[in-house]
C-alpha atoms as a PDB file:
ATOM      1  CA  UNK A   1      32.409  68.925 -31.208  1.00  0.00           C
ATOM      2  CA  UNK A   2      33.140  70.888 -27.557  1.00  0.00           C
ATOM      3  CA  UNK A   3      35.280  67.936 -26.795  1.00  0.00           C
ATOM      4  CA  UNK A   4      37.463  67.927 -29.763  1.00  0.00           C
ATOM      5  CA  UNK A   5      38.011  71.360 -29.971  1.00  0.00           C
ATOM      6  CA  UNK A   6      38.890  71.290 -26.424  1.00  0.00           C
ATOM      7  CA  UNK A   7      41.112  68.484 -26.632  1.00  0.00           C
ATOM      8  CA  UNK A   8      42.819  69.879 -29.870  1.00  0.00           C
ATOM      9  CA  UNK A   9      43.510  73.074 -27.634  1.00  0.00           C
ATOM     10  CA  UNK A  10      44.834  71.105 -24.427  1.00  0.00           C
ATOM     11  CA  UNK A  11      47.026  69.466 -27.238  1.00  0.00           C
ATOM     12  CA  UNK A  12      48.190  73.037 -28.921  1.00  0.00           C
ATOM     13  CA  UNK A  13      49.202  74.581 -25.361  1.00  0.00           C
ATOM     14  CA  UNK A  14      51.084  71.252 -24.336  1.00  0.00           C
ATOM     15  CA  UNK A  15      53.236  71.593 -27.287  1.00  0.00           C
ATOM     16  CA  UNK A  16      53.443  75.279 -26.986  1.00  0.00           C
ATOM     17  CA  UNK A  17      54.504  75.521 -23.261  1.00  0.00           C
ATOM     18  CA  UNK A  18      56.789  72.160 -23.383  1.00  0.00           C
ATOM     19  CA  UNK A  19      58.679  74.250 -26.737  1.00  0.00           C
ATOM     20  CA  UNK A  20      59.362  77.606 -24.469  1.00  0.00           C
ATOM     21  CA  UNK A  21      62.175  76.060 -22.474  1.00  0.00           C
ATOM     22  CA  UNK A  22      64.249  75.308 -25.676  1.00  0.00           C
ATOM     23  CA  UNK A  23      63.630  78.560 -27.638  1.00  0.00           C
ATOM     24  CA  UNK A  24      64.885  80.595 -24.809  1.00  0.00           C
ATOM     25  CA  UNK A  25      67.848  78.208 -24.520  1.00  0.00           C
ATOM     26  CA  UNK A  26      68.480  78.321 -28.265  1.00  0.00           C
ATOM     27  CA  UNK A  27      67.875  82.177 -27.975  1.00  0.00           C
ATOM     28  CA  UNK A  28      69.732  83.553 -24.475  1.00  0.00           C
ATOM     29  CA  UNK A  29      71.970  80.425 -23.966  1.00  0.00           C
ATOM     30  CA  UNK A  30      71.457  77.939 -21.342  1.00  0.00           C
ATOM     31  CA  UNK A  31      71.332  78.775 -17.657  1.00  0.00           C
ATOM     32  CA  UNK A  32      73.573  78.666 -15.677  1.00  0.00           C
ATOM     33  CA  UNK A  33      73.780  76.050 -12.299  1.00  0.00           C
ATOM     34  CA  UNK A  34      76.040  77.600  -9.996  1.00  0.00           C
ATOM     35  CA  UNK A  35      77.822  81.439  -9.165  1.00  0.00           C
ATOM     36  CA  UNK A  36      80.778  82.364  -7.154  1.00  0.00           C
ATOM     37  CA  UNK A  37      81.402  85.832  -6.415  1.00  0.00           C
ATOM     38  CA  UNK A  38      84.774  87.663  -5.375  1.00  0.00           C
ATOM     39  CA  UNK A  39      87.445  90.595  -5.536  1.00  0.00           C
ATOM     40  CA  UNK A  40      90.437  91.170  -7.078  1.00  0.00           C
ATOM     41  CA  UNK A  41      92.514  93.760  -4.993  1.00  0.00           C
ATOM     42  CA  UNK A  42      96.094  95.124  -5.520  1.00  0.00           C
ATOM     43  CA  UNK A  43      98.179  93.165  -3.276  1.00  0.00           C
ATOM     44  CA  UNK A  44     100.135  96.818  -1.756  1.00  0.00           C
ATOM     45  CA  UNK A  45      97.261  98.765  -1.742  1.00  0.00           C
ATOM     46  CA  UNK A  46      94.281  96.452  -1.440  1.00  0.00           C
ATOM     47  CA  UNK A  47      92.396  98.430  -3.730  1.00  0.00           C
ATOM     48  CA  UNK A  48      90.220  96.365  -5.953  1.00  0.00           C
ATOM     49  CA  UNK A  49      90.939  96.210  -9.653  1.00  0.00           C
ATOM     50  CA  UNK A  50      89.079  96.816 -12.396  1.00  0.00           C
ATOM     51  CA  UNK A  51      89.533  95.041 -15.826  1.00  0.00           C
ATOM     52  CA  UNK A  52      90.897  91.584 -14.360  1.00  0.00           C
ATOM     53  CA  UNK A  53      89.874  88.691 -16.977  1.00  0.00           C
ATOM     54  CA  UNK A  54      88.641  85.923 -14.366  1.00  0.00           C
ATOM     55  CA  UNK A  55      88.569  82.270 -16.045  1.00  0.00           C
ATOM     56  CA  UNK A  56      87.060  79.110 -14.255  1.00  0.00           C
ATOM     57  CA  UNK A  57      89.400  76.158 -15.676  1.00  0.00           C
ATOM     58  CA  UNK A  58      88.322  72.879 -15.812  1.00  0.00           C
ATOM     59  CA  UNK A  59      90.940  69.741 -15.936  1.00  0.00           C
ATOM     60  CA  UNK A  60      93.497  72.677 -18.263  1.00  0.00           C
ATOM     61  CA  UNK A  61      91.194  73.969 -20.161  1.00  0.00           C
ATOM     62  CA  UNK A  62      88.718  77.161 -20.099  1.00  0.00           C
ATOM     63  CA  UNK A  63      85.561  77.653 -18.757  1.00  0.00           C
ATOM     64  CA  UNK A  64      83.660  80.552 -18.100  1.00  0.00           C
ATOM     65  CA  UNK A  65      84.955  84.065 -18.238  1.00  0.00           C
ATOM     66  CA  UNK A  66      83.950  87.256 -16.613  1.00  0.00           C
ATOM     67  CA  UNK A  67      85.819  90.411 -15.775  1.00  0.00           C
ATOM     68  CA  UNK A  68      86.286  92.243 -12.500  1.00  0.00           C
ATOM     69  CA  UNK A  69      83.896  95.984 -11.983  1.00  0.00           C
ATOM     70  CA  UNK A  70      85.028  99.194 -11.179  1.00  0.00           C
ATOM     71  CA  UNK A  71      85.571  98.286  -7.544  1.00  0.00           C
ATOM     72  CA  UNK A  72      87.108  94.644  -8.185  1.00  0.00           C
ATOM     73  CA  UNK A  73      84.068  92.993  -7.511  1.00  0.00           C
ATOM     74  CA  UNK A  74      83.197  89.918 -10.061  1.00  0.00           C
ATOM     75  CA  UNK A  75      80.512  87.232 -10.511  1.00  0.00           C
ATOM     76  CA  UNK A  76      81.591  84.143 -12.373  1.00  0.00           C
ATOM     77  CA  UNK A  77      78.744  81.449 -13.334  1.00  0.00           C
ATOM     78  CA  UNK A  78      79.565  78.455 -14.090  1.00  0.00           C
ATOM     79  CA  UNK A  79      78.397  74.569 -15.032  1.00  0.00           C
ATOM     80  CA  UNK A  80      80.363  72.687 -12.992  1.00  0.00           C
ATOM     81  CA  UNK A  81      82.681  73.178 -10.461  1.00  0.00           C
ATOM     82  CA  UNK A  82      86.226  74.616 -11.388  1.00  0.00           C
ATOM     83  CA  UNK A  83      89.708  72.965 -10.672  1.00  0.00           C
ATOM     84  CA  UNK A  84      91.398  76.404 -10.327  1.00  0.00           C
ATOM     85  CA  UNK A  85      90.255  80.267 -11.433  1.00  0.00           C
ATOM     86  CA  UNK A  86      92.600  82.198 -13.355  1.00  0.00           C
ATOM     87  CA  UNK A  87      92.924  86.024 -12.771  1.00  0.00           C
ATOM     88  CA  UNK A  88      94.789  88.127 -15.920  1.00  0.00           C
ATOM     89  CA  UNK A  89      95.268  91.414 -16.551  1.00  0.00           C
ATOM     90  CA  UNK A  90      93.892  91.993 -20.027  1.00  0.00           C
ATOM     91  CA  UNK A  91      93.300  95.394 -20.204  1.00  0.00           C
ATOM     92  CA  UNK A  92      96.979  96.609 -20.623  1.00  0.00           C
ATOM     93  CA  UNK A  93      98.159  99.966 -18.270  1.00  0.00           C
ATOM     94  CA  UNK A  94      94.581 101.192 -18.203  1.00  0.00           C
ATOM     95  CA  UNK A  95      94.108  99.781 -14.594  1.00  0.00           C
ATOM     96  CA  UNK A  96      97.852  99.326 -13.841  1.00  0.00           C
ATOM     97  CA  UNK A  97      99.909  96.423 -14.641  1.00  0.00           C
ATOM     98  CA  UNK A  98      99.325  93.476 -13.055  1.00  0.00           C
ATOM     99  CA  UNK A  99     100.965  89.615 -13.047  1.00  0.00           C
ATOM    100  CA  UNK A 100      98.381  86.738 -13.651  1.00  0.00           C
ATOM    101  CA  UNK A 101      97.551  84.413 -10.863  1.00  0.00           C
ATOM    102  CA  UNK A 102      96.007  81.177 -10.290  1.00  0.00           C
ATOM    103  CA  UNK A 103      94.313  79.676  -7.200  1.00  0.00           C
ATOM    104  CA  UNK A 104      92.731  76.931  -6.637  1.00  0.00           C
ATOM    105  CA  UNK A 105      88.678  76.620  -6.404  1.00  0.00           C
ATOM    106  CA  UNK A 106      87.794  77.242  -2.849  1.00  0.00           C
ATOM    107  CA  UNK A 107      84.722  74.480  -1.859  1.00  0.00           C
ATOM    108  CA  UNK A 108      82.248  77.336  -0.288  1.00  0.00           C
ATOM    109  CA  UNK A 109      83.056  81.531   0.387  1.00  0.00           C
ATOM    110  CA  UNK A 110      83.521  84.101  -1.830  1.00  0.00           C
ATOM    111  CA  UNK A 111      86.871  84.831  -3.537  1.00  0.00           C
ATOM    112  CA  UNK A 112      89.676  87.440  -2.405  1.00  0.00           C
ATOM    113  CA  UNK A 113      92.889  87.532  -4.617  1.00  0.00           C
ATOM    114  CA  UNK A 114      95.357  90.000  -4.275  1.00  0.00           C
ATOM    115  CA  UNK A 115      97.383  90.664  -7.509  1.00  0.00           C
ATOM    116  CA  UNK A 116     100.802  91.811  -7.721  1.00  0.00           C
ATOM    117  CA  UNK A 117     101.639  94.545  -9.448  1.00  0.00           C
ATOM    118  CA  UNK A 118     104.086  94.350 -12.580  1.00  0.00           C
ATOM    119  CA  UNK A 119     108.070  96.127 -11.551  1.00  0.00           C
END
């Protein structure tokens, strides 16, 4: 009876533990398999920017989105490697007005795009 009982509980925490994976996923969203970080600075000043909408694009279309801190700094994850990130100013004058830019993935290194300001 040991054996079966033991066997039906070996069975229980297989199923249990193999489960966990997909109810976080289903939960908190998949993880995800790569991170580039950067700043966006003004391109007079080289202050950084806060408020920049940064978008990984992928063959035209959009990937992941983040937005730069108070001091510029950003963290975009993403899947897959991008073809080109996309920096645009999205919160209006709060921040200063800025014109959106778009440079191409760099292989390795973190990011540094200066944005120029709107006339």
């Amino acid at each position: 009876m040991k054996k079966v009982v033991r066997s039906v509980a070996r069975f229980l925490l297989w199923i249990v533990t193999g489960a966990v994976p997909f109810v976080i996923a289903a939960c908190y969203g998949v993880m995800y398999s790569f991170s580039r970080s950067g700043r966006v600075v003004d391109a007079v000043t080289h202050q950084g920017i806060e408020g920049i909408q940064v978008t990984c694009r992928i063959g035209g279309m959009s990937g992941s989105v983040t937005s730069s801190w108070t001091d510029g700094n950003f963290l975009l994850d993403y899947d897959q490697p991008c073809d080109e990130v996309q920096f645009v100013d999205v919160d209006g004058a709060a921040n200063g007005s800025y014109q959106a830019t778009t440079v191409p993935f760099p292989a390795s290194g973190d990011l540094l795009v200066e944005m120029t300001p709107e006339p």
